[in-house]
C-alpha atoms as a PDB file:
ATOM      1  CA  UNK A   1      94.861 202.709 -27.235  1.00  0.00           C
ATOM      2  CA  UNK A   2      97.948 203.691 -25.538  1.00  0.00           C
ATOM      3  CA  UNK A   3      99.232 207.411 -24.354  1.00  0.00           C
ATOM      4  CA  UNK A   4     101.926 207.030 -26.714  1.00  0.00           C
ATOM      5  CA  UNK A   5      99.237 206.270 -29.587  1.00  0.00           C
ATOM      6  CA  UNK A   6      97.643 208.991 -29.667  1.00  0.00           C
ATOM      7  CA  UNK A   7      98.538 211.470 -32.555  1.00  0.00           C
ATOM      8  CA  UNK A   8      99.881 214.815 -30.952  1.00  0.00           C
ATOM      9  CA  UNK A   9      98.354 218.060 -32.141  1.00  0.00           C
ATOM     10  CA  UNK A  10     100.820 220.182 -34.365  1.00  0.00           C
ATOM     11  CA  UNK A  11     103.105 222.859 -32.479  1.00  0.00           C
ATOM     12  CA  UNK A  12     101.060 226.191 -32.371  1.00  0.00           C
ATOM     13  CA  UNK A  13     102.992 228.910 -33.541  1.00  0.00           C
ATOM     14  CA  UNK A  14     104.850 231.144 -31.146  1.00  0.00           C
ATOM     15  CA  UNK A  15     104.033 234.772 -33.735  1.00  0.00           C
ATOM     16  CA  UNK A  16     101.085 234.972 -36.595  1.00  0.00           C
ATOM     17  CA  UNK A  17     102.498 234.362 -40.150  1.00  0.00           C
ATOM     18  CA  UNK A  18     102.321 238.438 -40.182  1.00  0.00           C
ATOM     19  CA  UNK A  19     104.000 239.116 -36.936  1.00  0.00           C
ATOM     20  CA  UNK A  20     106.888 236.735 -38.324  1.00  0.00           C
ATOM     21  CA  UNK A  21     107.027 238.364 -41.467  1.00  0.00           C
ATOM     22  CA  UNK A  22     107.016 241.961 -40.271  1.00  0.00           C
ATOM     23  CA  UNK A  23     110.609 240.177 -37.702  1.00  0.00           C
ATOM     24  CA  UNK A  24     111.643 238.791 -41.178  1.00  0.00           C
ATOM     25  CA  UNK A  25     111.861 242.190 -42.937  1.00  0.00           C
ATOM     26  CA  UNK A  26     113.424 244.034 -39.989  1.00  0.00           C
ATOM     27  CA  UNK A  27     116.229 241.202 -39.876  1.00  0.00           C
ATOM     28  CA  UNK A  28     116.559 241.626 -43.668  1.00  0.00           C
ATOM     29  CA  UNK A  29     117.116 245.304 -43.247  1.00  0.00           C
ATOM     30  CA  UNK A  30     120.504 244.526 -40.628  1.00  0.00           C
ATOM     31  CA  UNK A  31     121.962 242.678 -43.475  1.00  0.00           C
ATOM     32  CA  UNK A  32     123.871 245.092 -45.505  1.00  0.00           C
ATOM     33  CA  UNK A  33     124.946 245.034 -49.727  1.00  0.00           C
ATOM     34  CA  UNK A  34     129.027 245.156 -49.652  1.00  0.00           C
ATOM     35  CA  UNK A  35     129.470 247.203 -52.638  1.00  0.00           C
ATOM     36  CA  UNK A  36     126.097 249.488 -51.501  1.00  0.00           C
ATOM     37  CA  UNK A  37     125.379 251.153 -48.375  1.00  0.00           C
ATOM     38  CA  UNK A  38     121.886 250.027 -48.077  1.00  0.00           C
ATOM     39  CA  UNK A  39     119.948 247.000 -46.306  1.00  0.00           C
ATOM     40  CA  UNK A  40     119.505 244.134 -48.850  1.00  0.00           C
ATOM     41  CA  UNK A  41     115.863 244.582 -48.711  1.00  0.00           C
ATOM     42  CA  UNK A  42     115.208 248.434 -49.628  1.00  0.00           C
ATOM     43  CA  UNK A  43     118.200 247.806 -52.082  1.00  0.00           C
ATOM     44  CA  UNK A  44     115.635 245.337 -53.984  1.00  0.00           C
ATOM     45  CA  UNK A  45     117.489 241.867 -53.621  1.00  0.00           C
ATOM     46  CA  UNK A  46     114.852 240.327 -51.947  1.00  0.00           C
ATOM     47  CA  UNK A  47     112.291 238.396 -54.694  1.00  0.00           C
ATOM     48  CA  UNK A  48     110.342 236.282 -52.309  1.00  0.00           C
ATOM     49  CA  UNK A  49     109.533 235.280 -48.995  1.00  0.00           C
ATOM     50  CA  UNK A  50     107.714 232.236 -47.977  1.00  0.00           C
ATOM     51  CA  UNK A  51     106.904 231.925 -44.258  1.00  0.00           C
ATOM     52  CA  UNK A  52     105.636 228.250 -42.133  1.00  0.00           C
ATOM     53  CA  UNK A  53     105.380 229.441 -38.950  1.00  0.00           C
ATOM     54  CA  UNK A  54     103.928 225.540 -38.470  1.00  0.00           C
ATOM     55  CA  UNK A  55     107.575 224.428 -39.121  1.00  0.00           C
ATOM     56  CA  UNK A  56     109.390 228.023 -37.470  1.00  0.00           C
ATOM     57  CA  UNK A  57     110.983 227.835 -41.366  1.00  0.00           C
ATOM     58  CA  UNK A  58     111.411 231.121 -44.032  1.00  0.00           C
ATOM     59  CA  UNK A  59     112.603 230.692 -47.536  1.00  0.00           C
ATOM     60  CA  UNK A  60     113.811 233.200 -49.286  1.00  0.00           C
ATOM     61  CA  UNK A  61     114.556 234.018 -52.905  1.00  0.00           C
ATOM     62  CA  UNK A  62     116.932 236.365 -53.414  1.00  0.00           C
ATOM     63  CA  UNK A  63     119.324 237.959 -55.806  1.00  0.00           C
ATOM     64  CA  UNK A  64     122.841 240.421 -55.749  1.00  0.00           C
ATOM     65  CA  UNK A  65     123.452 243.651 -57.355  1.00  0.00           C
ATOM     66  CA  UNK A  66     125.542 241.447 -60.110  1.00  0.00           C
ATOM     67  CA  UNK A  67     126.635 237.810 -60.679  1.00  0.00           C
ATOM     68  CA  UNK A  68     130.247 237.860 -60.202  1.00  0.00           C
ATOM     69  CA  UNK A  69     129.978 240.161 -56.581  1.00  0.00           C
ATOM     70  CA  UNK A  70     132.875 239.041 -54.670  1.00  0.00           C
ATOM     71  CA  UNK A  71     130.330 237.352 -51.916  1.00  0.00           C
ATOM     72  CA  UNK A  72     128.183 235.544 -54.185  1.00  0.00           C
ATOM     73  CA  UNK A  73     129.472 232.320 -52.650  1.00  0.00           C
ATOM     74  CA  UNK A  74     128.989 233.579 -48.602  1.00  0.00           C
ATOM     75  CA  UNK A  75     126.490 235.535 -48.680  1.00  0.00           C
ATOM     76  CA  UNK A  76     123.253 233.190 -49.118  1.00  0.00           C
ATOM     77  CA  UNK A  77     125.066 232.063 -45.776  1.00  0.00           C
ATOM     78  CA  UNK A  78     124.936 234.518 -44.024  1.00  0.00           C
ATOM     79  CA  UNK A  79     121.152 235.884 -44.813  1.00  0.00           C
ATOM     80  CA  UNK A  80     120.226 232.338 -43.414  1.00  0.00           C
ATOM     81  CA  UNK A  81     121.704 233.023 -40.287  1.00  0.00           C
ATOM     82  CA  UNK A  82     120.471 236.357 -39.453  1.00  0.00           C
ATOM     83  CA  UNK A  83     116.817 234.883 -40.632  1.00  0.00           C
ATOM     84  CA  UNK A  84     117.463 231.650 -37.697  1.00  0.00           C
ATOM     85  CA  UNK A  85     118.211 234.814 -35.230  1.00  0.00           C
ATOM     86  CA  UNK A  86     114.631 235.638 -35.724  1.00  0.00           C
ATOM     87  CA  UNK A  87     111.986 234.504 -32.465  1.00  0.00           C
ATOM     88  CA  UNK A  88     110.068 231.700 -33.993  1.00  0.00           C
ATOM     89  CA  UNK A  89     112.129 231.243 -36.800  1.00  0.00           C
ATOM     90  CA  UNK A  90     114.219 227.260 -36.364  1.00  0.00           C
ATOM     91  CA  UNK A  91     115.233 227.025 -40.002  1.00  0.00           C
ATOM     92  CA  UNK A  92     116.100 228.904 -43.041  1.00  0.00           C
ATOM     93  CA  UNK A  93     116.989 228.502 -46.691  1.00  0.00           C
ATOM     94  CA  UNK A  94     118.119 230.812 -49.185  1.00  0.00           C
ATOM     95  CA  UNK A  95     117.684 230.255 -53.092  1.00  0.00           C
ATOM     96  CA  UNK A  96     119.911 232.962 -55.314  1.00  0.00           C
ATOM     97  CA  UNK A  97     118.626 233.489 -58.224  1.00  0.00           C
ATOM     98  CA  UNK A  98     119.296 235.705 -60.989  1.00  0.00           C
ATOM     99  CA  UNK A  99     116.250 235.836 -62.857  1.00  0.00           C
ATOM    100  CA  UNK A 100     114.899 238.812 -63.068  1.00  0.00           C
ATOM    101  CA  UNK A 101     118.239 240.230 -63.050  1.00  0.00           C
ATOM    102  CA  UNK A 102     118.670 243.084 -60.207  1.00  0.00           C
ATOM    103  CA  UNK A 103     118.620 246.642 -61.566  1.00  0.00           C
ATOM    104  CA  UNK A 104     118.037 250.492 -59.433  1.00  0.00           C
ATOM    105  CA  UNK A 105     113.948 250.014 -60.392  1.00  0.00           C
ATOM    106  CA  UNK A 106     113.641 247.394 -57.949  1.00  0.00           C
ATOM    107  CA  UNK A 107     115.514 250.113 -54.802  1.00  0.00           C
ATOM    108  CA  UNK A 108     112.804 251.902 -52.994  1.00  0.00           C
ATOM    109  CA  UNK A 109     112.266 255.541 -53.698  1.00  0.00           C
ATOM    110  CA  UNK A 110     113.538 256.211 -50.148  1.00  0.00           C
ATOM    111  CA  UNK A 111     117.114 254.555 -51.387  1.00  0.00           C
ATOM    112  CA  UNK A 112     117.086 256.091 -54.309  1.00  0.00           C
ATOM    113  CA  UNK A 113     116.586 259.422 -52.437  1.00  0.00           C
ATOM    114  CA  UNK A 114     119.329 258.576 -49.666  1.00  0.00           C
ATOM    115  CA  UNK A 115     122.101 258.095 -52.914  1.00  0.00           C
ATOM    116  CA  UNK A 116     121.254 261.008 -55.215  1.00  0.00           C
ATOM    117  CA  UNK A 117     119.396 258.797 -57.747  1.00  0.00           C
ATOM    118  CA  UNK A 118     116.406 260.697 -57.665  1.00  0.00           C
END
């Protein structure tokens, strides 16, 4: 058998799944709402995050305040660049959805607190 046969061990992860995920969030929270002054992910538009720190890849499934905001079409866009900014991170997709539509219940009480809601 040859050097070149041999099957090479999978990459080992730069961070831990958590230590990614905890980089994630914080890169989520520089990512602003245009119509809201809050981070994307206190505001509640963030439904999912999957994390393969085997493939340095996050998925995330997210939503906007309402379907017809102005940067419906840009914005997916841009989330997926600030998430390849992230150490160990290589690759990112980002899956709008609008089901469960958004609404205030999903904005942490801190938000809600910073805008007079509560």
């Amino acid at each position: 058998m040859e050097a070149s046969d041999v099957p090479k061990p999978a990459p080992t992860p730069e961070f831990s799944r958590d230590e990614l995920e905890e980089m994630v969030i914080a890169a989520l929270r520089t990512v602003f709402d245009p119509e809201i002054p809050v981070n994307i992910y206190d505001l509640g538009l963030i439904y999912g995050l999957t994390i393969d720190p085997q493939q340095a890849h996050v998925d995330v499934r997210m939503t906007l305040t309402a379907p017809g905001c102005p940067v419906a079409q840009t914005f997916p866009g841009e989330v997926e660049q600030r998430m390849r900014e992230v150490p160990g991170i290589d690759s990112a997709h980002v899956e709008l959805v609008w089901d469960p539509p958004w609404t205030r219940e999903r904005m942490s009480e801190s938000v809600l607190l910073t805008l007079g809601m509560l």
